[in-house]
N, C-alpha and C. Protein backbone atom coordinates (compact mmCIF):
# COMPACT_ATOMS: atom_id res chain seq x y z
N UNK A 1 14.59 107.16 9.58
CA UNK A 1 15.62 106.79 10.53
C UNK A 1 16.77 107.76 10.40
N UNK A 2 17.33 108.17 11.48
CA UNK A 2 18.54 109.22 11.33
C UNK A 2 19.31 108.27 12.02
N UNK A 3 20.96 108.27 11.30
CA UNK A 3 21.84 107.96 11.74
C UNK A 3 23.17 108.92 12.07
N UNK A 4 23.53 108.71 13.49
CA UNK A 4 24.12 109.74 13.67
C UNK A 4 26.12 108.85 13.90
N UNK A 5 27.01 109.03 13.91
CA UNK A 5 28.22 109.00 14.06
C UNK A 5 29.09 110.20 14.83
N UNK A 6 29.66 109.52 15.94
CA UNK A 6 30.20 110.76 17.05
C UNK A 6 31.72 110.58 17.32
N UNK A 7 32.89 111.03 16.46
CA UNK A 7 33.93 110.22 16.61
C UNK A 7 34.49 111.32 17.72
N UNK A 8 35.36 110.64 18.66
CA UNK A 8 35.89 111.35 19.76
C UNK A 8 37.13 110.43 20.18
N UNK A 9 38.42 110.88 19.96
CA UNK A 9 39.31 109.92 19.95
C UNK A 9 39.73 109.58 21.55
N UNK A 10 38.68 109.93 22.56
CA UNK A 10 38.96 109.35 23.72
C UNK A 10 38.06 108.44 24.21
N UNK A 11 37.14 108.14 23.75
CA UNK A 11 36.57 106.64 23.53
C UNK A 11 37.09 105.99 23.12
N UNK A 12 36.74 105.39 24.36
CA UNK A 12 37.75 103.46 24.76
C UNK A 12 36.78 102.22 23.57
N UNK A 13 35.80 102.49 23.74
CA UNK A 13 34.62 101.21 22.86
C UNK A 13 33.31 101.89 22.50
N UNK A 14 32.85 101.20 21.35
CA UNK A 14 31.67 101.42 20.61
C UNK A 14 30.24 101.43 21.26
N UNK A 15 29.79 102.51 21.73
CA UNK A 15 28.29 102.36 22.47
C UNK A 15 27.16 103.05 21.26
N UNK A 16 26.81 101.82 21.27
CA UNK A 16 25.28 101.94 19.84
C UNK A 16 23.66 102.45 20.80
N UNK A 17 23.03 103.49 20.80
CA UNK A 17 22.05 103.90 21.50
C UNK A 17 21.02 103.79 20.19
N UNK A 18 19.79 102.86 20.30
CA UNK A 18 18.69 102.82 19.91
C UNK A 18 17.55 103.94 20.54
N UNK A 19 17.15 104.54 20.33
CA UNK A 19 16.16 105.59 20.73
C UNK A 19 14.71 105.27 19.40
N UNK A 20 13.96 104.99 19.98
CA UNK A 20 12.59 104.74 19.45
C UNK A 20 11.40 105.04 20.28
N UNK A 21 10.12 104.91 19.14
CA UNK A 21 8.95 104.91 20.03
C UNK A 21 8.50 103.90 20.37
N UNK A 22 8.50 102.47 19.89
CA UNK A 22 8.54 101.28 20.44
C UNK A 22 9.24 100.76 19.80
N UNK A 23 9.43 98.97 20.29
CA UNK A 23 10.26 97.70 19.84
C UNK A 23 9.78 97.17 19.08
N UNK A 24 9.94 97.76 17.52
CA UNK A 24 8.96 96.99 16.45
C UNK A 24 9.92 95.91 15.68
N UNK A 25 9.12 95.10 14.38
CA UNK A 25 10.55 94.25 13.96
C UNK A 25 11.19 95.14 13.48
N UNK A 26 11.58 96.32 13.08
CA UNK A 26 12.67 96.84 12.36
C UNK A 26 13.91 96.91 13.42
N UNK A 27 13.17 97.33 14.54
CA UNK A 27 14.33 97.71 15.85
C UNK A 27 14.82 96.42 16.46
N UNK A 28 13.98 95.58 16.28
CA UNK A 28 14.46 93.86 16.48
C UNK A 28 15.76 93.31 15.45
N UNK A 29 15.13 93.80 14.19
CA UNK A 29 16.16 93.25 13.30
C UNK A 29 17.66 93.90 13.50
N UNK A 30 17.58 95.62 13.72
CA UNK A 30 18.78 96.37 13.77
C UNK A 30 19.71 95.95 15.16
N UNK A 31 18.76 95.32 16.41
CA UNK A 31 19.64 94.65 17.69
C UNK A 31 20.44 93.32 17.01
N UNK A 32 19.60 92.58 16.02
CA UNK A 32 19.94 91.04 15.51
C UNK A 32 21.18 91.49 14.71
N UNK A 33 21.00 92.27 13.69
CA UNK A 33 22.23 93.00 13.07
C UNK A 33 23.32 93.25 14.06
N UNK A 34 23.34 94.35 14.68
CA UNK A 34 24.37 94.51 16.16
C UNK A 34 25.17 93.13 17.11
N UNK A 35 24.37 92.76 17.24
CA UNK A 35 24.68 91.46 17.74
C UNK A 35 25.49 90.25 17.03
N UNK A 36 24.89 90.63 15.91
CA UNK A 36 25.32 89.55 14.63
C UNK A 36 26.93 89.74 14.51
N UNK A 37 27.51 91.15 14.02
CA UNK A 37 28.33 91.92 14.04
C UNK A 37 29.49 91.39 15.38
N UNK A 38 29.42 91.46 16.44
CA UNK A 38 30.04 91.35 17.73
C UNK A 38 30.76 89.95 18.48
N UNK A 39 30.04 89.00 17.30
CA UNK A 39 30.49 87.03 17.68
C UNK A 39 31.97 87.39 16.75
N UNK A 40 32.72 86.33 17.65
CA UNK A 40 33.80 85.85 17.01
C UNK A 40 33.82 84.14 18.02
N UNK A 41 34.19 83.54 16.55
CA UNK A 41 35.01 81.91 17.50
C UNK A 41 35.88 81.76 16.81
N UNK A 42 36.92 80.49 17.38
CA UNK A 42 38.13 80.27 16.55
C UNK A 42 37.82 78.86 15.82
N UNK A 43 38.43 79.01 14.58
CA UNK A 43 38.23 77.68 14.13
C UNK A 43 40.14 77.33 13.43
N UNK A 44 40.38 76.19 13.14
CA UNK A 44 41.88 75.44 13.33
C UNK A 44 42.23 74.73 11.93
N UNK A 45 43.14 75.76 10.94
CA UNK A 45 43.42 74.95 9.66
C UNK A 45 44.66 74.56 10.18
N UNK A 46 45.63 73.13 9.92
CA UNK A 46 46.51 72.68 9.93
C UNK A 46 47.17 73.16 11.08
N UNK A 47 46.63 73.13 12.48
CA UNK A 47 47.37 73.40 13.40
C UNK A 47 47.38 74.80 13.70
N UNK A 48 46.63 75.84 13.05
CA UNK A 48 46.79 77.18 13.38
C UNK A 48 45.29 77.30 13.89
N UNK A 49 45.41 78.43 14.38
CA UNK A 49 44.20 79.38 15.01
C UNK A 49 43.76 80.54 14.62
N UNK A 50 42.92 80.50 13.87
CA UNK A 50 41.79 81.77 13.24
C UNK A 50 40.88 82.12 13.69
N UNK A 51 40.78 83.15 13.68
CA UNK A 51 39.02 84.54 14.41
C UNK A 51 38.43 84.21 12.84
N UNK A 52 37.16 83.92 13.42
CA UNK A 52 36.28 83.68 12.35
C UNK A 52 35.03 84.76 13.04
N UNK A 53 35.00 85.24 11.77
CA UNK A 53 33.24 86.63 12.20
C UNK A 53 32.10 85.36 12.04
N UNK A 54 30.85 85.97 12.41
CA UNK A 54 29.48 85.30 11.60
C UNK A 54 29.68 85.91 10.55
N UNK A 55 30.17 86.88 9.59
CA UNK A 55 30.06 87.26 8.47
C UNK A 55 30.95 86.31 7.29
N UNK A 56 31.94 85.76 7.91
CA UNK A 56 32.54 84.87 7.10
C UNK A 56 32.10 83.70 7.11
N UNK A 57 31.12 83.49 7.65
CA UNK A 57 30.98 81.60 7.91
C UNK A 57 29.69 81.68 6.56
N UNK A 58 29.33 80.49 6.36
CA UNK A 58 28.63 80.42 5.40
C UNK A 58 28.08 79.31 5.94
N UNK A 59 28.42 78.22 6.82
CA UNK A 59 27.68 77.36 7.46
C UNK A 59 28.70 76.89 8.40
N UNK A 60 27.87 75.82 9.46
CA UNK A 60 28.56 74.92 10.18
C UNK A 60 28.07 73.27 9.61
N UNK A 61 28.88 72.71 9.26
CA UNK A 61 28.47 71.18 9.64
C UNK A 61 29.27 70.19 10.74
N UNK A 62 28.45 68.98 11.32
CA UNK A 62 28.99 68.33 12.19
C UNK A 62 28.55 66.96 11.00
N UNK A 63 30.39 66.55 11.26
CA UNK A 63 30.30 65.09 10.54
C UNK A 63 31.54 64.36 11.88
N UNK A 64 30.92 62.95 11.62
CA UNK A 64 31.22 62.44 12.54
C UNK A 64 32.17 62.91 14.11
N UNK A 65 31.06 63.51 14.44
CA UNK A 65 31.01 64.46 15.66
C UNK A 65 32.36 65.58 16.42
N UNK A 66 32.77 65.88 14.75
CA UNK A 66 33.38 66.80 14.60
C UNK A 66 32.66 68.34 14.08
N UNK A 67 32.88 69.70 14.07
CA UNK A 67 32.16 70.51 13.65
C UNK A 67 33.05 71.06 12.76
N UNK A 68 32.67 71.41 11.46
CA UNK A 68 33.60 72.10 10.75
C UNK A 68 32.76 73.59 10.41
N UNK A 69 33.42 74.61 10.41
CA UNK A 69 32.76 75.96 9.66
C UNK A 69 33.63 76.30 8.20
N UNK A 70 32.35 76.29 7.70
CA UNK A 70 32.69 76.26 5.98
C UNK A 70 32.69 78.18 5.87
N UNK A 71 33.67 78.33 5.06
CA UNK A 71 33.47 79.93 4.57
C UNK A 71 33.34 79.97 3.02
N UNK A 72 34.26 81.24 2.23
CA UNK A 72 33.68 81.22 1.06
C UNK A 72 34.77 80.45 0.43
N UNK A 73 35.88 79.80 0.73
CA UNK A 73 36.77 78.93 0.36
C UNK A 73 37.28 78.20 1.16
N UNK A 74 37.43 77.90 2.67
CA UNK A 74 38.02 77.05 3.45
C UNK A 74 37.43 76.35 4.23
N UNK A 75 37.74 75.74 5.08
CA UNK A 75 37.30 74.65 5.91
C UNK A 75 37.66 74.24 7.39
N UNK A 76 37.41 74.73 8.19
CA UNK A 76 38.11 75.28 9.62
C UNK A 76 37.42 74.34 10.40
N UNK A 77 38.18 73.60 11.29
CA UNK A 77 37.78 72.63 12.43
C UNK A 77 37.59 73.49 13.60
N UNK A 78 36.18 73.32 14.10
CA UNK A 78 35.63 74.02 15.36
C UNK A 78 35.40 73.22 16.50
N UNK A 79 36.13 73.40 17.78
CA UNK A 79 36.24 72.94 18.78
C UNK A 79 34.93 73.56 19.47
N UNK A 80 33.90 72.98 18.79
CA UNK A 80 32.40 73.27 19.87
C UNK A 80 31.62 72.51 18.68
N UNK A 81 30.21 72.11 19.73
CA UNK A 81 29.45 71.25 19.65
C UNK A 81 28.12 72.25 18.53
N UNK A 82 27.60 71.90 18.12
CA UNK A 82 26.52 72.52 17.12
C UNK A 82 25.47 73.52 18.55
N UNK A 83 24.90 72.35 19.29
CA UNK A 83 24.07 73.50 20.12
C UNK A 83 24.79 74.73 20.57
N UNK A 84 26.19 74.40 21.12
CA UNK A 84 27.18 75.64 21.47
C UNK A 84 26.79 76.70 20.90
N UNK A 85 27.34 76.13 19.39
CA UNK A 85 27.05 77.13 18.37
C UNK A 85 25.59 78.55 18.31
N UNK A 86 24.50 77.17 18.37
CA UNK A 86 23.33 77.91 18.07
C UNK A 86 23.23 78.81 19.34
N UNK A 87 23.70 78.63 20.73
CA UNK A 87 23.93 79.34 21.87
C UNK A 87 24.41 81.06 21.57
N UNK A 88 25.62 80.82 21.05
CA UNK A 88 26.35 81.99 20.61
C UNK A 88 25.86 82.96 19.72
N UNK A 89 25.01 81.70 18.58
CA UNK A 89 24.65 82.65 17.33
C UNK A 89 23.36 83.10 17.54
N UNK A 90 22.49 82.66 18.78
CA UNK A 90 21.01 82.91 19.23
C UNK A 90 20.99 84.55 18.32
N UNK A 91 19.70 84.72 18.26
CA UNK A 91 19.31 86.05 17.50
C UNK A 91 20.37 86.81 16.67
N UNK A 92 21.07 85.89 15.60
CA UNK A 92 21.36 86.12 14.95
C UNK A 92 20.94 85.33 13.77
N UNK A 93 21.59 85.28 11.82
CA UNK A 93 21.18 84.99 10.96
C UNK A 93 21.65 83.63 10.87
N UNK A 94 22.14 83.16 11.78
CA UNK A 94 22.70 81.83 11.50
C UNK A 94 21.51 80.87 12.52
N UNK A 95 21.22 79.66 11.52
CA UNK A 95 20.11 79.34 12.38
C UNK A 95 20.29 77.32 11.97
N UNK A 96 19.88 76.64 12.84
CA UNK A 96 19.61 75.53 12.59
C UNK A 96 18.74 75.10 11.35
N UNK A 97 19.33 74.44 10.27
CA UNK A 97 18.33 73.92 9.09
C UNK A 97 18.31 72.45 8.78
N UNK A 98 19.19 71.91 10.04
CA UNK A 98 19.18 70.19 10.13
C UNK A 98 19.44 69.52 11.16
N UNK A 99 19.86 68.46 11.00
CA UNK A 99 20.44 67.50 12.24
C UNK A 99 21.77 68.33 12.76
N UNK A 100 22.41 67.92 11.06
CA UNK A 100 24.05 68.35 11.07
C UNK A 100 24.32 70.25 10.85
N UNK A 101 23.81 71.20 10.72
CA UNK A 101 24.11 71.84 10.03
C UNK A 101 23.09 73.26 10.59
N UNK A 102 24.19 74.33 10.71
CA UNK A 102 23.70 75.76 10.70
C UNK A 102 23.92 76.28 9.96
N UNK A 103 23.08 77.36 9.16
CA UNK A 103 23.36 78.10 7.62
C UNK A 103 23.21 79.37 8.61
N UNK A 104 23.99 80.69 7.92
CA UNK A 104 24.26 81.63 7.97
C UNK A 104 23.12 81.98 6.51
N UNK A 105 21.75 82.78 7.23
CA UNK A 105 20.62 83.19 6.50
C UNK A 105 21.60 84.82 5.29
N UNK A 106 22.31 85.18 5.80
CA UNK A 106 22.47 86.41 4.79
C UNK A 106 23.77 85.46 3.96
N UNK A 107 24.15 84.19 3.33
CA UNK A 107 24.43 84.00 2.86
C UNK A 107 24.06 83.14 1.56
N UNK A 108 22.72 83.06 1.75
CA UNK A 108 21.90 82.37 0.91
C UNK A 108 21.78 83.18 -0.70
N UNK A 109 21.80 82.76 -1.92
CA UNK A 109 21.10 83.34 -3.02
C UNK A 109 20.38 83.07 -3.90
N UNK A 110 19.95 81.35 -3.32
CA UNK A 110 18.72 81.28 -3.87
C UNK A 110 18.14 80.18 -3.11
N UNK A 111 16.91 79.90 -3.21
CA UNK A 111 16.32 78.95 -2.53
C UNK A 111 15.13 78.63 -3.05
N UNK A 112 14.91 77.45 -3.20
CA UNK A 112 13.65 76.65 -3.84
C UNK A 112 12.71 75.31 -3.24
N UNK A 113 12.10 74.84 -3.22
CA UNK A 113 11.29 73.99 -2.53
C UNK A 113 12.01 73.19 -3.26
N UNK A 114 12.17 71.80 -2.23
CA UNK A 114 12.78 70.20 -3.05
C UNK A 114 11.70 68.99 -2.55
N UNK A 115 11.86 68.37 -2.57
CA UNK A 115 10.98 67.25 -2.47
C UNK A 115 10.45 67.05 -1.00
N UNK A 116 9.77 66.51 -0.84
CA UNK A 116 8.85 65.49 0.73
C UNK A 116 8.83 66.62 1.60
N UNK A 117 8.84 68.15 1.04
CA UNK A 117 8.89 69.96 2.10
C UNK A 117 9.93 70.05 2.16
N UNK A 118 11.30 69.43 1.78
CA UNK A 118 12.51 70.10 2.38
C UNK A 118 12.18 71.53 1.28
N UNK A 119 13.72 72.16 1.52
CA UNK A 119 13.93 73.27 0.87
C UNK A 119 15.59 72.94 0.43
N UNK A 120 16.15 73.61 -0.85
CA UNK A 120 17.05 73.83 -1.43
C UNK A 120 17.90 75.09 -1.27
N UNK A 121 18.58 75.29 -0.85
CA UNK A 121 19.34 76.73 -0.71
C UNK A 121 20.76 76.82 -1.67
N UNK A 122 20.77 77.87 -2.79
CA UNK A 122 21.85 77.53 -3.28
C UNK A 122 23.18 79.08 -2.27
N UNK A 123 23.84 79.21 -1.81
CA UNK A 123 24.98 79.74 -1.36
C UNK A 123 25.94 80.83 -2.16
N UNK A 124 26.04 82.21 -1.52
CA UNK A 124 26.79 82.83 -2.53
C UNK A 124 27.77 82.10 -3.50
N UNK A 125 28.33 80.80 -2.23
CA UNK A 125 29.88 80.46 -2.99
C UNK A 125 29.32 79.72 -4.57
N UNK A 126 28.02 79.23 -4.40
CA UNK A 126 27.25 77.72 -5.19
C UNK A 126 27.60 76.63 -4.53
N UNK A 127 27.52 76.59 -2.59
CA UNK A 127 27.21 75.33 -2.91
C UNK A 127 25.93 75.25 -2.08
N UNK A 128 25.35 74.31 -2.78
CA UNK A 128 23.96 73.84 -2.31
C UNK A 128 23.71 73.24 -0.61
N UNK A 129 22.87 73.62 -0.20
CA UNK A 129 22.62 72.78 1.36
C UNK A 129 21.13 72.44 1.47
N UNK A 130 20.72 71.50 2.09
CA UNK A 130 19.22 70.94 1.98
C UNK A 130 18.53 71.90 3.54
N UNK A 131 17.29 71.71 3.13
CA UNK A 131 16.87 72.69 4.79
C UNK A 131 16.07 71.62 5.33
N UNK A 132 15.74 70.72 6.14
CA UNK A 132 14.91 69.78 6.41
C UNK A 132 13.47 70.45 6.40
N UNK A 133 12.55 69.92 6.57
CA UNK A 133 10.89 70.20 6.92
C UNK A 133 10.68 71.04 7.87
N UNK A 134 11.35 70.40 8.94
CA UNK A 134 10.65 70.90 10.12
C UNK A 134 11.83 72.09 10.43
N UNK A 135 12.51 72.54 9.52
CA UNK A 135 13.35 73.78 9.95
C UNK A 135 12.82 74.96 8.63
N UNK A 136 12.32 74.20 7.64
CA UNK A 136 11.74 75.43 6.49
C UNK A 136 10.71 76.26 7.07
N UNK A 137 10.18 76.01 7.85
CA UNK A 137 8.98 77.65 8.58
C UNK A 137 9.69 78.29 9.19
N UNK A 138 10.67 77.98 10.02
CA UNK A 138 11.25 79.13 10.21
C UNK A 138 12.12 79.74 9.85
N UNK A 139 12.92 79.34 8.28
CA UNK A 139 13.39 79.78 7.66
C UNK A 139 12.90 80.61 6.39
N UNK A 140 11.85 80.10 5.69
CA UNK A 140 10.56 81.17 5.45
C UNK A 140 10.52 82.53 6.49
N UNK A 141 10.15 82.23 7.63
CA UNK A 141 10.28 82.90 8.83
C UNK A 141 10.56 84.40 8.18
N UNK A 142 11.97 83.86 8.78
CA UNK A 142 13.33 84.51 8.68
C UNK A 142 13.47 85.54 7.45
N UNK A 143 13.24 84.65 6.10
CA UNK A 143 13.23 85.65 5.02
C UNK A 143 12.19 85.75 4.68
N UNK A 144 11.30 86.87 5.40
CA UNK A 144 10.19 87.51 5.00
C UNK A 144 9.04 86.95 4.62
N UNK A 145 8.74 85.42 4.78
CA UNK A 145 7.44 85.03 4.15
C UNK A 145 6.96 84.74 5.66
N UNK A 146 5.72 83.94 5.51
CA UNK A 146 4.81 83.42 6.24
C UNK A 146 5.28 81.92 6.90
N UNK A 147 5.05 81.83 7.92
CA UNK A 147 4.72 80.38 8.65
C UNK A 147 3.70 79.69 8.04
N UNK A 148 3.72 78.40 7.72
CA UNK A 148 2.45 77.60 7.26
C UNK A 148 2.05 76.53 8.36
């Protein structure tokens, strides 16, 4: 892969050109990357308003039909609904792993099988989140293993 960088200080915005011989997963993953990169939403500590990246979130949960986005220390009230969410974050690393809850996949650092098929994910920060059943294949998926 060659990467090239073209700085020209009369460019207005960032144009990323993929040039390949086909659309394989590597060139899938590097659009999911790109894309990943480009989300922002706001989420609301004590009355203020913050730009939150997908790179800072570490999850979303919805408790009593509120959404909060967890980072690597705070706790930000999000004025949108979980599907919203998964709308925005489509083909990116953040993915549905429950009822309540979207995990941000490049924030994971460890993960283990738990009981009745769920899965265990422990979190850069340490904290733990459960993956339900029917969301562990495609979270396998995701990090490199197999569908069962």
């Amino acid at each position: 892969m060659i990467v090239r960088v073209n700085e020209n200080p009369k460019i207005k915005d960032i144009e990323v050109v993929i040039n390949c011989k086909e659309r394989d997963k590597f060139i899938l993953e590097i659009e999911k990357s790109l894309t990943y990169l480009n989300k922002v939403i706001t989420g609301k500590i004590d009355g203020r308003n913050f730009t939150l990246t997908p790179n800072q979130i570490f999850y979303f949960d919805s408790i009593d039909n509120k959404v909060f986005a967890y980072t690597k220390d705070k706790v930000y009230d999000v004025n949108l609904k979980l599907y919203q969410l998964e709308d925005i974050f489509l083909k990116t690393p953040l993915i549905r792993i429950n009822k309540n809850t979207i995990l941000n996949t490049k924030k994971i650092k460890s993960f283990r099988s738990s009981f009745n098929g769920k899965m265990e994910a422990i979190l850069k920060n340490n904290e733990a989140v459960i993956i339900s059943r029917k969301y562990v294949p495609i979270l396998r998926e995701i990090l490199g293993g197999k569908r069962k």
